[in-house]
N, C-alpha and C. Protein backbone atom coordinates (compact mmCIF):
# COMPACT_ATOMS: atom_id res chain seq x y z
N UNK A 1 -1.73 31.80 1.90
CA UNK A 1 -1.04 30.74 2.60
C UNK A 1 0.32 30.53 1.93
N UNK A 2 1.17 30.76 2.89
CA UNK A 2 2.70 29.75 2.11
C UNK A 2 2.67 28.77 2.25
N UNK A 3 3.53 27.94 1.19
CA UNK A 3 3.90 26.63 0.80
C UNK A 3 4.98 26.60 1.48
N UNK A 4 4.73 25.58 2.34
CA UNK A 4 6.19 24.97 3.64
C UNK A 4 6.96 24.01 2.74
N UNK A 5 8.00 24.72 2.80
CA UNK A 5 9.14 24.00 1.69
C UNK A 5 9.29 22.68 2.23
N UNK A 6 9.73 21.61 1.09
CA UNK A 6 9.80 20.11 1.44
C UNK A 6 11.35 20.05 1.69
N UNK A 7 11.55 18.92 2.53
CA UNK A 7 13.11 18.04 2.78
C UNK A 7 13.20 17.13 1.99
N UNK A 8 13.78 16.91 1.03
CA UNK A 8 13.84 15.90 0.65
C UNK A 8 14.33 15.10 1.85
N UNK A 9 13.53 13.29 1.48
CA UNK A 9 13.85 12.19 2.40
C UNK A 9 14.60 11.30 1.14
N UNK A 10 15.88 10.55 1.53
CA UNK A 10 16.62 9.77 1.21
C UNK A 10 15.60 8.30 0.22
N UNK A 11 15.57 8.44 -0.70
CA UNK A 11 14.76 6.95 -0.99
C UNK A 11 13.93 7.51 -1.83
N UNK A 12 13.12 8.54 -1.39
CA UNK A 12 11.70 9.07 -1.36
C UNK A 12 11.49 9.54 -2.87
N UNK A 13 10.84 9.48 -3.63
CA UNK A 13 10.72 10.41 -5.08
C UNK A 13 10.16 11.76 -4.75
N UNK A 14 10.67 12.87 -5.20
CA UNK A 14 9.94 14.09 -4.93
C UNK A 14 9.36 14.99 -6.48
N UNK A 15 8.56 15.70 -6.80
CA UNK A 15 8.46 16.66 -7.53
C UNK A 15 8.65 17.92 -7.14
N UNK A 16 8.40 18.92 -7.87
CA UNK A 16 8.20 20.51 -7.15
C UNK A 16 7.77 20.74 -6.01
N UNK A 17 6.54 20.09 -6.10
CA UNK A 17 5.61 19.92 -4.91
C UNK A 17 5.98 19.29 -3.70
N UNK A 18 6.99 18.25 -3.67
CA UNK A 18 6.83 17.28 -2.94
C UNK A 18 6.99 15.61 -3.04
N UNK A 19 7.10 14.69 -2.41
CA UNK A 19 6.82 13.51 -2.36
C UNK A 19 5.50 13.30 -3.70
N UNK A 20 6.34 12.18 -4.10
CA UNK A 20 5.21 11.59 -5.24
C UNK A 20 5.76 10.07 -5.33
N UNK A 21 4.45 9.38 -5.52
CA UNK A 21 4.49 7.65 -5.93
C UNK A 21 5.40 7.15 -6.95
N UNK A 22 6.10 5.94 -6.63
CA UNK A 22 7.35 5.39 -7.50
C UNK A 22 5.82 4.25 -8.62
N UNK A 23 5.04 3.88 -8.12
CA UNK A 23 4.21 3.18 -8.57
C UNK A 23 2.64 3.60 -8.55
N UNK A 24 2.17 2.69 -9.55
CA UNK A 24 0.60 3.53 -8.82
C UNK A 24 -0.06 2.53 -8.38
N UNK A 25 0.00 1.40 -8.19
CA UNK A 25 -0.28 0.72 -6.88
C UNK A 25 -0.09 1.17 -5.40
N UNK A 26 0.94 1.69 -5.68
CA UNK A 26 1.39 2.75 -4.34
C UNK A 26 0.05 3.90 -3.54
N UNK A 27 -0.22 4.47 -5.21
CA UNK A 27 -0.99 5.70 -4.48
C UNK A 27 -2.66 4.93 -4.37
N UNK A 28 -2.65 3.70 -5.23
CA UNK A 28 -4.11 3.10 -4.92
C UNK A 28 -3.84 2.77 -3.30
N UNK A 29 -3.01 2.00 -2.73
CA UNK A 29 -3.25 1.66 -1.55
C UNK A 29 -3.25 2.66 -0.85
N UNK A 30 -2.56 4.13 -0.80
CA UNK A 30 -3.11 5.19 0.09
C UNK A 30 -4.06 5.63 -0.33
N UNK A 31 -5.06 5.80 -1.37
CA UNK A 31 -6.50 6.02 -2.09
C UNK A 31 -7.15 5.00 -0.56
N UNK A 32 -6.84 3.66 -0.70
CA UNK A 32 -7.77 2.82 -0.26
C UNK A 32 -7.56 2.96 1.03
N UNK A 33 -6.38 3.28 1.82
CA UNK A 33 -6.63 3.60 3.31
C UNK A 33 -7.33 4.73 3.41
N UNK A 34 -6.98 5.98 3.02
CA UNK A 34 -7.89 6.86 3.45
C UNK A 34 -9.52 6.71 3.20
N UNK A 35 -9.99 5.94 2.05
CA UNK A 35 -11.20 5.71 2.37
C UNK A 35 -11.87 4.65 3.51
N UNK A 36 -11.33 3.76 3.61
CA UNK A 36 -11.12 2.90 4.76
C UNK A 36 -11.34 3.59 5.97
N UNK A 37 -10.42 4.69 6.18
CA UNK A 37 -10.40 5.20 7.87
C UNK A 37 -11.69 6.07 7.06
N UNK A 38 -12.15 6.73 6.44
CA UNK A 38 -13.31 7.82 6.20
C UNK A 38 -14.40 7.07 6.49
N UNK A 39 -14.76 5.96 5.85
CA UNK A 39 -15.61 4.80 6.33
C UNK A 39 -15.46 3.95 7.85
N UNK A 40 -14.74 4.67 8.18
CA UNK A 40 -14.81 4.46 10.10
C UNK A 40 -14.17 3.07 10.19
N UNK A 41 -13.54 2.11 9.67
CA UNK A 41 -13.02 1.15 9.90
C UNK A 41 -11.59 1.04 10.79
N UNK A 42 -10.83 2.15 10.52
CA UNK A 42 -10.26 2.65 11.92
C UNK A 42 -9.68 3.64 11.73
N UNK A 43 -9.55 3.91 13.32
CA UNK A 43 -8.94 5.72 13.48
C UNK A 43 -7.58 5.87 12.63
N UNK A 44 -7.18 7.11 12.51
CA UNK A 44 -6.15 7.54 12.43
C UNK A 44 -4.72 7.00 13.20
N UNK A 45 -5.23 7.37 14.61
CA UNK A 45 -3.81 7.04 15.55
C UNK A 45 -3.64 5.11 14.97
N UNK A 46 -4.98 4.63 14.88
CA UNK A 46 -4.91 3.00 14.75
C UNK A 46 -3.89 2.46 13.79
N UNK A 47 -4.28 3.35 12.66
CA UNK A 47 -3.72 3.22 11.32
C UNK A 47 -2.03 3.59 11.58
N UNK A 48 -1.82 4.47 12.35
CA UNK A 48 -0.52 5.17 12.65
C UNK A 48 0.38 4.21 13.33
N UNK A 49 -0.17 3.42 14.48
CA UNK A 49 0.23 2.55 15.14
C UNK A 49 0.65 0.78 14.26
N UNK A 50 -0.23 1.00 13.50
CA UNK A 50 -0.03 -0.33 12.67
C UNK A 50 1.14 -0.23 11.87
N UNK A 51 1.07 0.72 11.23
CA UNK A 51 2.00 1.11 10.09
C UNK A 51 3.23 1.55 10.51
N UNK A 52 3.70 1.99 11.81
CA UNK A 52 4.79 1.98 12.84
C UNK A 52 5.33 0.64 12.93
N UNK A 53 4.66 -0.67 13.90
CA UNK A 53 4.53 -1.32 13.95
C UNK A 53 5.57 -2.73 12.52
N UNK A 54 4.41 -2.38 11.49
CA UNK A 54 4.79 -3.06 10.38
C UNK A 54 6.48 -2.85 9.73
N UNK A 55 6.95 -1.35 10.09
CA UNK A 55 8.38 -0.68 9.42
C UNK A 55 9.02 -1.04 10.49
N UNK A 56 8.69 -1.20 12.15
CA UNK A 56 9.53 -1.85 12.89
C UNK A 56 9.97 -3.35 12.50
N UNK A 57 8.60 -4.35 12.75
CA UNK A 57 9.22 -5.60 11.96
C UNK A 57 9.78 -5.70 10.97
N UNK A 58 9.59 -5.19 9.60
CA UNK A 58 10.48 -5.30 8.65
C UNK A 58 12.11 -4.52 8.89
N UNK A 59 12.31 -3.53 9.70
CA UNK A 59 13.62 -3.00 10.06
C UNK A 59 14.47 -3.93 10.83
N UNK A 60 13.42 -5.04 11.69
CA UNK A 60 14.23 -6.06 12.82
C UNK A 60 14.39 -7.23 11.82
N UNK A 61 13.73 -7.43 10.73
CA UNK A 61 14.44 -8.62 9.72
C UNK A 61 15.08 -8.03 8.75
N UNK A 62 15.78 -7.21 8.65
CA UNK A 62 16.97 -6.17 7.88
C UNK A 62 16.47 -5.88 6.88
N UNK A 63 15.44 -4.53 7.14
CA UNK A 63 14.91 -3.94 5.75
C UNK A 63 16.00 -2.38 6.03
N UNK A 64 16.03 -2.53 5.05
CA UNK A 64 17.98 -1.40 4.71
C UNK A 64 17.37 0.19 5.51
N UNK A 65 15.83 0.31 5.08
CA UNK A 65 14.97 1.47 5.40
C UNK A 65 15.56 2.67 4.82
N UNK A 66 15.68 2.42 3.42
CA UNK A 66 16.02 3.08 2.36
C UNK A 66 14.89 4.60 2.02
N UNK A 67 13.64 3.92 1.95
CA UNK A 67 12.76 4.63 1.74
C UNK A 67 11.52 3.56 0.53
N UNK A 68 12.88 2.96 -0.24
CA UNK A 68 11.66 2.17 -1.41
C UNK A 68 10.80 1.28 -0.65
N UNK A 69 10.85 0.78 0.62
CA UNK A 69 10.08 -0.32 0.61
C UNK A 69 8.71 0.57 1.94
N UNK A 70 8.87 1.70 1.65
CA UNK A 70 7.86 2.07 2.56
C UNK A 70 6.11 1.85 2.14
N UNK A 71 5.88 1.39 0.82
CA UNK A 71 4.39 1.54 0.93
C UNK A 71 4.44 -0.09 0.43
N UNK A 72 5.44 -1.11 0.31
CA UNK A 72 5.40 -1.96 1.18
C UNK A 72 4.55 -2.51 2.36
N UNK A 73 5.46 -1.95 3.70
CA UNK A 73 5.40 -1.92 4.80
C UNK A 73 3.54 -1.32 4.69
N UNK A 74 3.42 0.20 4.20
CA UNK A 74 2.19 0.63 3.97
C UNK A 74 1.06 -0.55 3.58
N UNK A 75 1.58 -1.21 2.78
CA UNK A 75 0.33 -2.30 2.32
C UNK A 75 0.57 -3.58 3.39
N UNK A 76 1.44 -3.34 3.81
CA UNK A 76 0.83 -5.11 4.81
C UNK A 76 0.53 -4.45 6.38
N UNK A 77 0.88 -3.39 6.24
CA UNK A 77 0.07 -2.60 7.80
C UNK A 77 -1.92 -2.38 7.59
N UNK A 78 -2.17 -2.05 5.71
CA UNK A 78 -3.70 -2.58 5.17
C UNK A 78 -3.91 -3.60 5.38
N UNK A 79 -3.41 -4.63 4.69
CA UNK A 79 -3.76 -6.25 4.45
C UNK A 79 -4.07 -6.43 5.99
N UNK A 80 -3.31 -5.74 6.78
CA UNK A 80 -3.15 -6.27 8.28
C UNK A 80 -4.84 -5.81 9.34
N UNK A 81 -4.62 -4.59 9.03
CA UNK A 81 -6.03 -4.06 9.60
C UNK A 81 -7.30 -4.49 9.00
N UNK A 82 -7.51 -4.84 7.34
CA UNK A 82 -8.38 -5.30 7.10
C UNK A 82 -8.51 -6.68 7.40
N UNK A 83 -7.56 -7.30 8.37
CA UNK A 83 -8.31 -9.04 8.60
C UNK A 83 -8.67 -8.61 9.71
N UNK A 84 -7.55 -7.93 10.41
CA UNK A 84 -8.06 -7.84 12.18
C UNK A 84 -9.30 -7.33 12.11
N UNK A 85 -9.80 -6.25 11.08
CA UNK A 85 -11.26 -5.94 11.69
C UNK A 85 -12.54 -6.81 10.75
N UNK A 86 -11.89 -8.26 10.27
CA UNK A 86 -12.74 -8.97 9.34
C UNK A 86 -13.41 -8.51 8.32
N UNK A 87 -12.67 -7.52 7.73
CA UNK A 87 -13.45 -7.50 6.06
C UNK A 87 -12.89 -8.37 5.21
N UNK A 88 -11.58 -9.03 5.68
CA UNK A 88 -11.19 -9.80 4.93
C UNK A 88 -10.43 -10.94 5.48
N UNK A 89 -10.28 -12.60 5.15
CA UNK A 89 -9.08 -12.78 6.25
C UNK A 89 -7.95 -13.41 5.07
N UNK A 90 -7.15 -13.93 5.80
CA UNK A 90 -5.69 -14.05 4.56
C UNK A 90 -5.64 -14.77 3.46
N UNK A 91 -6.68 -16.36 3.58
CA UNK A 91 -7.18 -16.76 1.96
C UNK A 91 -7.32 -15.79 1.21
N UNK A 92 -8.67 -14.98 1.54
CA UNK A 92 -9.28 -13.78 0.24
C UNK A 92 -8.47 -13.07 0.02
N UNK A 93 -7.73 -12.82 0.62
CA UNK A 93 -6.42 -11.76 0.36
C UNK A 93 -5.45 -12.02 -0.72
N UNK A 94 -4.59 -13.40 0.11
CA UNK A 94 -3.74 -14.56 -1.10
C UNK A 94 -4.76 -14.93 -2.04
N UNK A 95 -6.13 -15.24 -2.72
CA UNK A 95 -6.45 -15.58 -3.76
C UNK A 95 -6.61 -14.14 -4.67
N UNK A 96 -7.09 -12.81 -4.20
CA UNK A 96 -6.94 -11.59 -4.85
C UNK A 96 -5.29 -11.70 -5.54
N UNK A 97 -4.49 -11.64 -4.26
CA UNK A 97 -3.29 -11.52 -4.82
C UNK A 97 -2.46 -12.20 -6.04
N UNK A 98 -3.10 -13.89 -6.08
CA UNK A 98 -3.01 -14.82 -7.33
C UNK A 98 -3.51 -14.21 -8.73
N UNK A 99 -4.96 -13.54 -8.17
CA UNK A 99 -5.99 -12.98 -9.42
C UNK A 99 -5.40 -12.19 -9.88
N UNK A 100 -4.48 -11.24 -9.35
CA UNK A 100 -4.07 -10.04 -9.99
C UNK A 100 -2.63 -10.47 -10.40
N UNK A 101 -2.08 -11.28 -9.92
CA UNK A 101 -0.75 -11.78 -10.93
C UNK A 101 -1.33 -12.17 -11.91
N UNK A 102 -2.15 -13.27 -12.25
CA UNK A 102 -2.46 -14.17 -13.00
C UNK A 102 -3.19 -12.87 -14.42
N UNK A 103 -3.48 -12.24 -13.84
CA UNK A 103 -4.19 -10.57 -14.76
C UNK A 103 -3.19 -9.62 -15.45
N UNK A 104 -1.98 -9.69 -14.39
CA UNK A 104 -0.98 -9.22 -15.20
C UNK A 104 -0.60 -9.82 -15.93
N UNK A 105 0.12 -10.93 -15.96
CA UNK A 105 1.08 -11.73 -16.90
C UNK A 105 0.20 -11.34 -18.04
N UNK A 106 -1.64 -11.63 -18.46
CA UNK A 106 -1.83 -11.34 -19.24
C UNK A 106 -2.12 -10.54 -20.33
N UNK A 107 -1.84 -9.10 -19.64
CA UNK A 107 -2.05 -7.61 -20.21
C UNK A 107 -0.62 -7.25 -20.27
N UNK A 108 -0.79 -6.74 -21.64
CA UNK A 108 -0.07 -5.90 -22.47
C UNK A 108 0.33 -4.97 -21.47
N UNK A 109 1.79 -4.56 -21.41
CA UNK A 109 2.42 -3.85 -20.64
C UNK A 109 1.96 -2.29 -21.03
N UNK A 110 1.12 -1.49 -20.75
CA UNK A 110 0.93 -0.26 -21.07
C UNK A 110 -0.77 -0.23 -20.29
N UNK A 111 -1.67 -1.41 -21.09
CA UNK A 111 -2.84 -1.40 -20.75
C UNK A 111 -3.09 -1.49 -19.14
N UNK A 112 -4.21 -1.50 -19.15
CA UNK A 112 -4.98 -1.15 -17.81
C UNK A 112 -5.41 -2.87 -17.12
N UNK A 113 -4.93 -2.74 -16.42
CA UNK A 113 -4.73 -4.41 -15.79
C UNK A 113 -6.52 -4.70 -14.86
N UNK A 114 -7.24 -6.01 -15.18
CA UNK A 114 -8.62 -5.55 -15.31
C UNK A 114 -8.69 -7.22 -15.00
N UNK A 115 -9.41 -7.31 -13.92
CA UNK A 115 -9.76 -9.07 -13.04
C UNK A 115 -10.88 -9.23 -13.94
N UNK A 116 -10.59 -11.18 -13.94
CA UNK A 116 -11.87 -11.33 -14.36
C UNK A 116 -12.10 -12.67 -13.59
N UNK A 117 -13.16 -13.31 -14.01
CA UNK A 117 -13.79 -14.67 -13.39
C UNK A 117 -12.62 -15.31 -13.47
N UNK A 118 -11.79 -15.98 -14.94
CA UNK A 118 -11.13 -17.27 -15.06
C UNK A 118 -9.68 -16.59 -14.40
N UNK A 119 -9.55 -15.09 -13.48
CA UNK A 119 -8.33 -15.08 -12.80
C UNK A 119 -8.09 -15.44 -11.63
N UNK A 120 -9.34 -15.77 -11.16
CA UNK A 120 -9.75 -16.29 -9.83
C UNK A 120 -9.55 -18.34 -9.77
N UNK A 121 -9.24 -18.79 -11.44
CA UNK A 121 -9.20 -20.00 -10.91
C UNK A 121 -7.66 -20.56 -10.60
């Protein structure tokens, strides 16, 4: 098999290979969609449509569409499908999101950032 040479995209980080994550929150939330759609919670085209969708609204309230804010857009097109199909709705979401600030501030910049009970209060 040949390797179909990459374009670089404007914004985008690339290696040898290709496109690679500016963050790794980045590549957890594509970790967590693809298991998501593997676990049948929704199709492909669904996921495609949302995440279209989400880079349109943020382009119509002047997102520059640089490239950095694409897994962004990627995570609130998740946040978005997981309420519509009720695994989650936007409290549990905003209190995760508190837990895991409140988790950072307290870990050492290097270590492995790790929830606990008293991040939830």
């Amino acid at each position: 098999m040949t390797a179909r040479p990459t374009i670089p995209v404007p914004g985008i980080p690339c290696d040898a290979e290709g496109p690679v994550f500016r963050e790794p929150w980045e590549a957890q939330a594509f970790a967590m969609t693809l298991a998501l759609h593997k676990g049948g919670l929704f199709t492909w085209p669904e996921w495609a449509a949302t995440l279209g969708e989400e880079i349109k609204r943020a382009q119509a309230a002047g997102d520059p569409d640089t490239g950095a804010t694409y897994y962004s857009h990627w995570l609130n097109a998740l946040e978005r499908l997981v309420t519509e199909k009720g695994v989650a709705d936007a409290g549990m979401l905003a209190r995760y999101h508190d837990a895991w600030d409140h988790a950072a501030d307290r870990t050492r910049h290097g270590d492995p950032i790790v929830l606990r009970p008293e991040d939830f209060s």
